[in-house]
C-alpha atoms as a PDB file:
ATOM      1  CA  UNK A   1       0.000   0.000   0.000  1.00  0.00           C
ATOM      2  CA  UNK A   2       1.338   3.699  -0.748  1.00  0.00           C
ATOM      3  CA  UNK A   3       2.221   6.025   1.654  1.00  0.00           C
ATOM      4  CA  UNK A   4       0.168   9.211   0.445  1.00  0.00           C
ATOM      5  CA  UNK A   5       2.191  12.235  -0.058  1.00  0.00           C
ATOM      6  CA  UNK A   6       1.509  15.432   1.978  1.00  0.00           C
ATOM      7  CA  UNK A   7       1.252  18.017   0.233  1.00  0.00           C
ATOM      8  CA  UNK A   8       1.525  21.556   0.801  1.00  0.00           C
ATOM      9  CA  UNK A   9      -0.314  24.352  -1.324  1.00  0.00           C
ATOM     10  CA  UNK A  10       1.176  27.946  -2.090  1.00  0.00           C
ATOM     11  CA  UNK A  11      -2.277  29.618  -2.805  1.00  0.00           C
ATOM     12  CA  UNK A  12      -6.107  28.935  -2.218  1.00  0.00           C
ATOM     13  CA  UNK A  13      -8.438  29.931  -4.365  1.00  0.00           C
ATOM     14  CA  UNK A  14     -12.279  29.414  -4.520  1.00  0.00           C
ATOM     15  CA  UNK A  15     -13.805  29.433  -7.678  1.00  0.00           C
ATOM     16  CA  UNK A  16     -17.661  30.386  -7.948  1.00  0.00           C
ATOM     17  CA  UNK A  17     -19.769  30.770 -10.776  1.00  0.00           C
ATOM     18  CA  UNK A  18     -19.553  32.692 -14.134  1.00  0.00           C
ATOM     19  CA  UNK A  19     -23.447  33.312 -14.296  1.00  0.00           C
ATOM     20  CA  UNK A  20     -25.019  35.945 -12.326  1.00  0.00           C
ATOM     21  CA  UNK A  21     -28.670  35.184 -13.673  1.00  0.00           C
ATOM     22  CA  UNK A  22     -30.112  31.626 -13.474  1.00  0.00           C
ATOM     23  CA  UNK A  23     -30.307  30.052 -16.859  1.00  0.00           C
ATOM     24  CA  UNK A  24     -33.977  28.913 -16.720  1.00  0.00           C
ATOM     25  CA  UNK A  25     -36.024  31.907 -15.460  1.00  0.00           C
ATOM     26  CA  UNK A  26     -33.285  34.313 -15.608  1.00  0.00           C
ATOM     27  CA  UNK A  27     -33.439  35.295 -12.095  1.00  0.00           C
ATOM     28  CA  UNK A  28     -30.704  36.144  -9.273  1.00  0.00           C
ATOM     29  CA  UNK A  29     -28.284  33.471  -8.288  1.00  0.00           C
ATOM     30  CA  UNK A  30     -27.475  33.108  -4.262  1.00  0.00           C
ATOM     31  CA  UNK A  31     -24.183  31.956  -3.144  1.00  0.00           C
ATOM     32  CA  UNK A  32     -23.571  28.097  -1.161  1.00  0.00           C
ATOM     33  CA  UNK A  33     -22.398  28.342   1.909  1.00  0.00           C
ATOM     34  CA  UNK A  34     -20.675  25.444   1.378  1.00  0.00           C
ATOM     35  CA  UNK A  35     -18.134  23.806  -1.218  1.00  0.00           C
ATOM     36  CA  UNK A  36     -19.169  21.515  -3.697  1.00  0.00           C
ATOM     37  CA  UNK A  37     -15.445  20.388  -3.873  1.00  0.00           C
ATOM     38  CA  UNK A  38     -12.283  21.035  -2.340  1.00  0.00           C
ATOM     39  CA  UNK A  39      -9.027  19.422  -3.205  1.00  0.00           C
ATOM     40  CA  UNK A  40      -4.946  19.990  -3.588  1.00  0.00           C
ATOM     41  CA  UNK A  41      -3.835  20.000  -7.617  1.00  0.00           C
ATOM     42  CA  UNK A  42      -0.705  19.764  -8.539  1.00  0.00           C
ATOM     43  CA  UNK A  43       0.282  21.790 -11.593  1.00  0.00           C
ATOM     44  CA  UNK A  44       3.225  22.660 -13.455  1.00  0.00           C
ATOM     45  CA  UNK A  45       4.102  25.987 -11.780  1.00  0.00           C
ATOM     46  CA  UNK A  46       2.868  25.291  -8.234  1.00  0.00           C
ATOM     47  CA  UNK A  47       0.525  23.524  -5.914  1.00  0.00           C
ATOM     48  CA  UNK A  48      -2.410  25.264  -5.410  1.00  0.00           C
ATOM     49  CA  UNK A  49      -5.406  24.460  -3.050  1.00  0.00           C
ATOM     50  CA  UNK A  50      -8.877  24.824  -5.024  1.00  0.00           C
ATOM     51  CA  UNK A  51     -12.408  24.595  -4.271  1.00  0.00           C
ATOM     52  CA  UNK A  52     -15.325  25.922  -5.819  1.00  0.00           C
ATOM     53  CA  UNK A  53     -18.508  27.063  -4.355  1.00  0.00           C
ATOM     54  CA  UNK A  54     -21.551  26.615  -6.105  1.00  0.00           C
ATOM     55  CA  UNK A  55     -24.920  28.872  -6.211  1.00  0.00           C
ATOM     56  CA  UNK A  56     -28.384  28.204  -6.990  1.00  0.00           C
ATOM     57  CA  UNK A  57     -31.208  29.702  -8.342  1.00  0.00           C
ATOM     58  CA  UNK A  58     -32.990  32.465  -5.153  1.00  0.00           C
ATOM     59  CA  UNK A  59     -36.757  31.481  -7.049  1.00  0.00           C
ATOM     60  CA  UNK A  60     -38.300  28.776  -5.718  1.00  0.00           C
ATOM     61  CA  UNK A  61     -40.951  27.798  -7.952  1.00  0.00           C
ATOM     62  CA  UNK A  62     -38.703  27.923 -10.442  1.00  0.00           C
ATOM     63  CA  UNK A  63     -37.397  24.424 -12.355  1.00  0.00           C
ATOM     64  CA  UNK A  64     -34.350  24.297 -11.750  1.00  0.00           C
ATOM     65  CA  UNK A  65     -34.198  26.080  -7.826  1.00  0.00           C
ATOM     66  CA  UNK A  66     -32.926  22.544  -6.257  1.00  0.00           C
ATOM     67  CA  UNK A  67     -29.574  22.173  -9.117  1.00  0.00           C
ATOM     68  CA  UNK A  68     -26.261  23.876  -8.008  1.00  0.00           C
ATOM     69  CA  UNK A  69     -24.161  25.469 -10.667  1.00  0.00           C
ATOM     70  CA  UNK A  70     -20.569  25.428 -10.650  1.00  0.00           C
ATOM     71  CA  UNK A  71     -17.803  27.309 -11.640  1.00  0.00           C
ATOM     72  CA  UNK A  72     -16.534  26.252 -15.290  1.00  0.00           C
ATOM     73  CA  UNK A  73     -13.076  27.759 -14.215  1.00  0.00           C
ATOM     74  CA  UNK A  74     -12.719  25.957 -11.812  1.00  0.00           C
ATOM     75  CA  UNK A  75     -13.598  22.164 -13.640  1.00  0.00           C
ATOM     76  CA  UNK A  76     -10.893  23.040 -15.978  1.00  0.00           C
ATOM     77  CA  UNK A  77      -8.059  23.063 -13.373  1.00  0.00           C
ATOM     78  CA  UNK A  78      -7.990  19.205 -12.672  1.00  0.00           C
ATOM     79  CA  UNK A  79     -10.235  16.334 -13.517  1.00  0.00           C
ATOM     80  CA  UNK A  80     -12.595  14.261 -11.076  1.00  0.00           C
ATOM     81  CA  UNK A  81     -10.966  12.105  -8.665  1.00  0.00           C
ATOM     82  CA  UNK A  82      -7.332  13.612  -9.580  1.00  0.00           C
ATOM     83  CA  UNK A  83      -5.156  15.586  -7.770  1.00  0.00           C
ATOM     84  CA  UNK A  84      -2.712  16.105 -11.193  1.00  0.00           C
ATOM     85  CA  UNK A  85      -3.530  19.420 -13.128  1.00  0.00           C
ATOM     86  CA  UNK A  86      -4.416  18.684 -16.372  1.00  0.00           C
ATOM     87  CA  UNK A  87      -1.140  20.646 -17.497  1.00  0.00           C
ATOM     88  CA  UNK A  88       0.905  18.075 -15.972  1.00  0.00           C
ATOM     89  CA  UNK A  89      -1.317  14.962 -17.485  1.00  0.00           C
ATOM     90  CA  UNK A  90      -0.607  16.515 -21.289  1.00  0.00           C
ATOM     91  CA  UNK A  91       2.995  17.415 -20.177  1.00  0.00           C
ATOM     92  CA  UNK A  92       3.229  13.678 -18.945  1.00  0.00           C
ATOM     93  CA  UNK A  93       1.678  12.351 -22.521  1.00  0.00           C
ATOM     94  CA  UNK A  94       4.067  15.044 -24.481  1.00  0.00           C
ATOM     95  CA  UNK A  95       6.853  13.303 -22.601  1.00  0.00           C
ATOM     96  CA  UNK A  96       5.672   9.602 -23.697  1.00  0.00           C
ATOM     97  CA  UNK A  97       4.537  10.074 -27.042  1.00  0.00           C
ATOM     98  CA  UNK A  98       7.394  12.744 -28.282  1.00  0.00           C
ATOM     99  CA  UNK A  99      10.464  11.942 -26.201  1.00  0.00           C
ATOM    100  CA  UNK A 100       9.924   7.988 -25.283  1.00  0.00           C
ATOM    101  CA  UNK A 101      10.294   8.475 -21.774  1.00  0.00           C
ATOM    102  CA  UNK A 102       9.685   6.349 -19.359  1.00  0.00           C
ATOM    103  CA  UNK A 103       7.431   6.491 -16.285  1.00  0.00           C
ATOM    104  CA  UNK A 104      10.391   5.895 -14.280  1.00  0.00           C
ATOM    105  CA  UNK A 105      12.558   8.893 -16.116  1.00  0.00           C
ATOM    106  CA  UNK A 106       8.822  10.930 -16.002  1.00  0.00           C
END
């Protein structure tokens, strides 16, 4: 079994979302208090600690009051489940396909 690495980030940000109007009945959007998800990424230049915070529509009769939108930002830092920026994951396949490398050179 691995030994998870500790890792420690040089910035925090908390990404929230790009609409200000609700996409069904064009209404206000109200902030979470509460992230959706929260994780460490590593990327080529540093490690940063990100987290987004979603918001939801203020109406509630309208359809879509009970779904949370999310910051599209944010999703583009690091997929689902991974803590690798998705920098490092084409840098990584660059590396393979181009140079031969490795994992072990990687």
């Amino acid at each position: 079994m691995r030994t998870p690495k500790v890792l420690y980030p040089d910035e925090r940000i908390i990404y929230k979302p790009e609409l200000a109007a609700c996409p069904q009945c064009g209404g206000p959007l109200v902030m979470c208090d509460y992230l959706a998800w929260d994780k460490t990424v590593q990327t080529l230049d540093a490690i940063v600690a990100v987290g987004s915070r979603p918001a939801g529509c203020a109406a509630p009769r309208c359809a879509v009051h009970a779904m949370r939108l999310l910051s599209a930002e944010g999703q583009q830092i690091a997929s689902r489940g991974s803590t690798y920026g998705y920098d490092v994951v084409a840098r990584i396949g660059w590396l393979r396909q181009e140079r031969r490398d490795a994992y072990a050179e990687i």
